[in-house]
Protein backbone atom coordinates (compact mmCIF):
# COMPACT_ATOMS: atom_id res chain seq x y z
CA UNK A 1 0.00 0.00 0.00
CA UNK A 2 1.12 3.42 -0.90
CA UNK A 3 1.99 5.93 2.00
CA UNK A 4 4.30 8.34 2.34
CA UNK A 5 5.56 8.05 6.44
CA UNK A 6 8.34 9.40 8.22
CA UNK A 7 10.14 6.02 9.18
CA UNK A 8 9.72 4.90 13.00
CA UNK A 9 11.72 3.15 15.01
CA UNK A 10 10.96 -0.01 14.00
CA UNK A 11 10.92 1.42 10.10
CA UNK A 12 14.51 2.34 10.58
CA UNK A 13 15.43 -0.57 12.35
CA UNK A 14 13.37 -3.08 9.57
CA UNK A 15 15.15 -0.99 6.52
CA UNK A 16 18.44 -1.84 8.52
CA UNK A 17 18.11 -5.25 8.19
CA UNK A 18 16.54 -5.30 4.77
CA UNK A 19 19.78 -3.72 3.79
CA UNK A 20 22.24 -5.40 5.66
CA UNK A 21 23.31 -1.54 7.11
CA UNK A 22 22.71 1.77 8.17
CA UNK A 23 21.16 3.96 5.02
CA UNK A 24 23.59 7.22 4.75
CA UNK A 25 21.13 9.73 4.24
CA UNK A 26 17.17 10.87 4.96
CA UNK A 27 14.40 9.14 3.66
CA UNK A 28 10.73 7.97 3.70
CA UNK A 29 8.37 4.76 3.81
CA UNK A 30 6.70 5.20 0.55
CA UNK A 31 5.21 1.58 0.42
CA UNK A 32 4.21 -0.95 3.16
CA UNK A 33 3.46 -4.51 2.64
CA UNK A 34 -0.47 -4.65 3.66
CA UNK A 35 -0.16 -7.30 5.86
CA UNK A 36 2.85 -6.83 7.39
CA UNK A 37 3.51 -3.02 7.56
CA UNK A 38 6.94 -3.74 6.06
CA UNK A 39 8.66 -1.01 4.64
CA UNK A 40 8.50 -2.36 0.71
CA UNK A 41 9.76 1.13 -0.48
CA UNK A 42 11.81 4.06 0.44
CA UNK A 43 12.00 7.39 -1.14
CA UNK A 44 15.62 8.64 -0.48
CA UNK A 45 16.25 12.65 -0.31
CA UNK A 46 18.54 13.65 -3.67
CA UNK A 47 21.62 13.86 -0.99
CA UNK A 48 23.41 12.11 1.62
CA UNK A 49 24.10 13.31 4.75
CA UNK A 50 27.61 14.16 4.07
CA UNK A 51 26.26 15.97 0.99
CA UNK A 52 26.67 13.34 -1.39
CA UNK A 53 24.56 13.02 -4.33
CA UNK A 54 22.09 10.13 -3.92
CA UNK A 55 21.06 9.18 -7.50
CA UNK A 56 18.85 6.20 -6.17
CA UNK A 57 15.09 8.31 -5.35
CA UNK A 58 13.15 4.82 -4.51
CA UNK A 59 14.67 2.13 -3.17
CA UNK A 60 13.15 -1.43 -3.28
CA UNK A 61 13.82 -3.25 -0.13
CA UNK A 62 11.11 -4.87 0.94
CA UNK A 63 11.44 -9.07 0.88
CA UNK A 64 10.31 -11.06 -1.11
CA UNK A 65 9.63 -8.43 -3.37
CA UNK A 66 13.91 -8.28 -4.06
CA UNK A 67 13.62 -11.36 -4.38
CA UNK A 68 11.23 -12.30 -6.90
CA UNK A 69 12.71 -9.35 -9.21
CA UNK A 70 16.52 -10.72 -8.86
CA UNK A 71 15.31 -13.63 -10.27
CA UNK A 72 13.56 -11.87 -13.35
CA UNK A 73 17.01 -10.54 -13.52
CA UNK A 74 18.65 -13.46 -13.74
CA UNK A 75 16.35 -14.79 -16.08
CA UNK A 76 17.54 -11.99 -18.50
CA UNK A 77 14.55 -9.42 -17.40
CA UNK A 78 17.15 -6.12 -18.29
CA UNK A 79 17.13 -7.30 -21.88
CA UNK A 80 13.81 -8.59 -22.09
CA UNK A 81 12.04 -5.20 -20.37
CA UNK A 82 14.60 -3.19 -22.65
CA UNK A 83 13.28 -4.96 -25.94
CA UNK A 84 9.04 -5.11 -24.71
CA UNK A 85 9.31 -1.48 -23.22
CA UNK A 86 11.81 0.39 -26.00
CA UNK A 87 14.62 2.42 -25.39
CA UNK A 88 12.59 5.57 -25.87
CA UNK A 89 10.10 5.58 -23.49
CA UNK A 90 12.85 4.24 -20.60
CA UNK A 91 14.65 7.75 -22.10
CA UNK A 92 11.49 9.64 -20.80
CA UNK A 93 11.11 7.86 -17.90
CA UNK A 94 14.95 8.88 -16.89
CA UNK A 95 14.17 12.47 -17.39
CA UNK A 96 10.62 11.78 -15.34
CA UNK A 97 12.69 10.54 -12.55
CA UNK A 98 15.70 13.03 -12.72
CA UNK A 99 13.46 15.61 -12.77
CA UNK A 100 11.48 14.64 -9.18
CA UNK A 101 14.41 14.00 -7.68
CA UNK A 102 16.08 17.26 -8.89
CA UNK A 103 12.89 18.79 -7.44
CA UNK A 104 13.59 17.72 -3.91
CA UNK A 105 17.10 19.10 -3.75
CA UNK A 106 17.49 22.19 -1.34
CA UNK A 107 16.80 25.71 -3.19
CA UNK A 108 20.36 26.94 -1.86
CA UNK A 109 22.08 23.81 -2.79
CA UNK A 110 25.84 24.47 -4.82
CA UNK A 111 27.20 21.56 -4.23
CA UNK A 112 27.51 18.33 -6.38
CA UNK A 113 24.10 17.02 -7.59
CA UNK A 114 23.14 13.79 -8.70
CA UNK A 115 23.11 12.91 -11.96
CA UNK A 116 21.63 10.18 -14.59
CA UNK A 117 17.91 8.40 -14.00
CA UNK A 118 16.27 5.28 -12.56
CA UNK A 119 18.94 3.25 -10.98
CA UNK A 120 21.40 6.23 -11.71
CA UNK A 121 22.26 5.28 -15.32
CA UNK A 122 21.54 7.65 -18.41
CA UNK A 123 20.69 4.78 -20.79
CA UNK A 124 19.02 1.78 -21.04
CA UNK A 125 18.07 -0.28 -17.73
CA UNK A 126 20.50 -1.42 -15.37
CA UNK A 127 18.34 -2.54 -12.57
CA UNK A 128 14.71 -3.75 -12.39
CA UNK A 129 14.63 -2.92 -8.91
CA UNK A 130 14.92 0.56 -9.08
CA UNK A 131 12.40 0.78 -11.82
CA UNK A 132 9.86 -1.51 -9.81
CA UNK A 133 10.30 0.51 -6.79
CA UNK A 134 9.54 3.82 -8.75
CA UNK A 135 6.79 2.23 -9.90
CA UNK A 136 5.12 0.66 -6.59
CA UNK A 137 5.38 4.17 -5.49
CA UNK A 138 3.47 5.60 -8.53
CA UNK A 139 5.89 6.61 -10.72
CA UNK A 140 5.20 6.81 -14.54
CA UNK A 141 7.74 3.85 -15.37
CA UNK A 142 6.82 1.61 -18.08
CA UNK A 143 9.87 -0.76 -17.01
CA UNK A 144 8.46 -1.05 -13.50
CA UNK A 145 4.99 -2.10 -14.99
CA UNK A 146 6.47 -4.23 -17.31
CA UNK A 147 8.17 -5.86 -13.83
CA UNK A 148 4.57 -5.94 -12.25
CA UNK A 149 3.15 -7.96 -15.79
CA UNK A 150 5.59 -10.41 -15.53
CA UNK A 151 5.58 -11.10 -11.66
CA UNK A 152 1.78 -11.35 -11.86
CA UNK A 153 2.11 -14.02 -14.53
CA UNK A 154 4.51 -15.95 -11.81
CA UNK A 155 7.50 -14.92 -13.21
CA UNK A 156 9.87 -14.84 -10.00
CA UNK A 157 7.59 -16.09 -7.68
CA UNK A 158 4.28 -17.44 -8.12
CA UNK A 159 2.70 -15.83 -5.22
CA UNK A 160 3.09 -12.18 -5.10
CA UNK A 161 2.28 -10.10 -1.65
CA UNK A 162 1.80 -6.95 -3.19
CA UNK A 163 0.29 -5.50 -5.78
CA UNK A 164 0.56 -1.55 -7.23
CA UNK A 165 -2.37 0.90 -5.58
């Protein structure tokens, strides 16, 4: 389910262990598993703490939602979404993406910004996470729905716990 929550406790502590470590910078619980209350998705700010650029906006880490997509990936999902979707409309979505998270950077910011779109590349996909967590959160990315398609058809894992909404 979509939210957008400043994490808890227990959000911080669950994103943690998602992670295997401390995230370096400010973010938010942008999707919850429904039964659980899981943090599925975080929404990162555009920099670190230390005032490095964050390219990464939404971050999938919510199990077995990683899961399930790392084995799309391994079943050759970058090529596959990259071939259904077209390299054009991932283009747009790059700029959709680069452009909210250029948004949220401070008005007085000089310092180094990030740079590139979903999954901080310029071209092309380079993870279906990234594009699937975008998406889950209600971003306009036709890779992320073409992720949704293919793990509602079972592909990954025949049981999915979430769906987009």
């Amino acid at each position: 389910m979509r939210v957008d929550d400043e994490p808890t406790e227990s959000d911080r502590l669950a994103v943690a262990h998602l992670l295997g470590r401390q995230p370096q910078g400010a973010y938010r619980v942008v999707v919850r598993n429904a039964q659980t209350g899981w943090p599925v998705v975080i929404r990162n700010e555009p920099l670190l703490d230390d005032g490095t650029p964050m390219p990464t906006r939404y971050w999938l880490v919510g199990e077995p939602e990683r899961t399930m997509v790392g084995r799309l990936e391994s079943r050759g999902g970058v090529r596959r979404a990259e071939e259904a979707v077209g390299l054009e409309a991932v283009a747009r979505a790059h700029d959709r993406y680069r452009a909210e998270r250029d948004a949220a950077l401070p008005l007085d910011w000089s310092g180094p910004v990030p740079t590139a779109g979903v999954g901080g590349t310029r071209t092309g996909v380079k993870c279906l996470h990234a594009h699937y967590g975008w998406y889950l959160a209600g971003g306009d990315d036709p890779v992320g729905r073409w992720v949704a398609e293919r793990l509602a058809a079972g592909e990954g894992d025949p049981h999915p716990t979430i769906s987009p909404g």
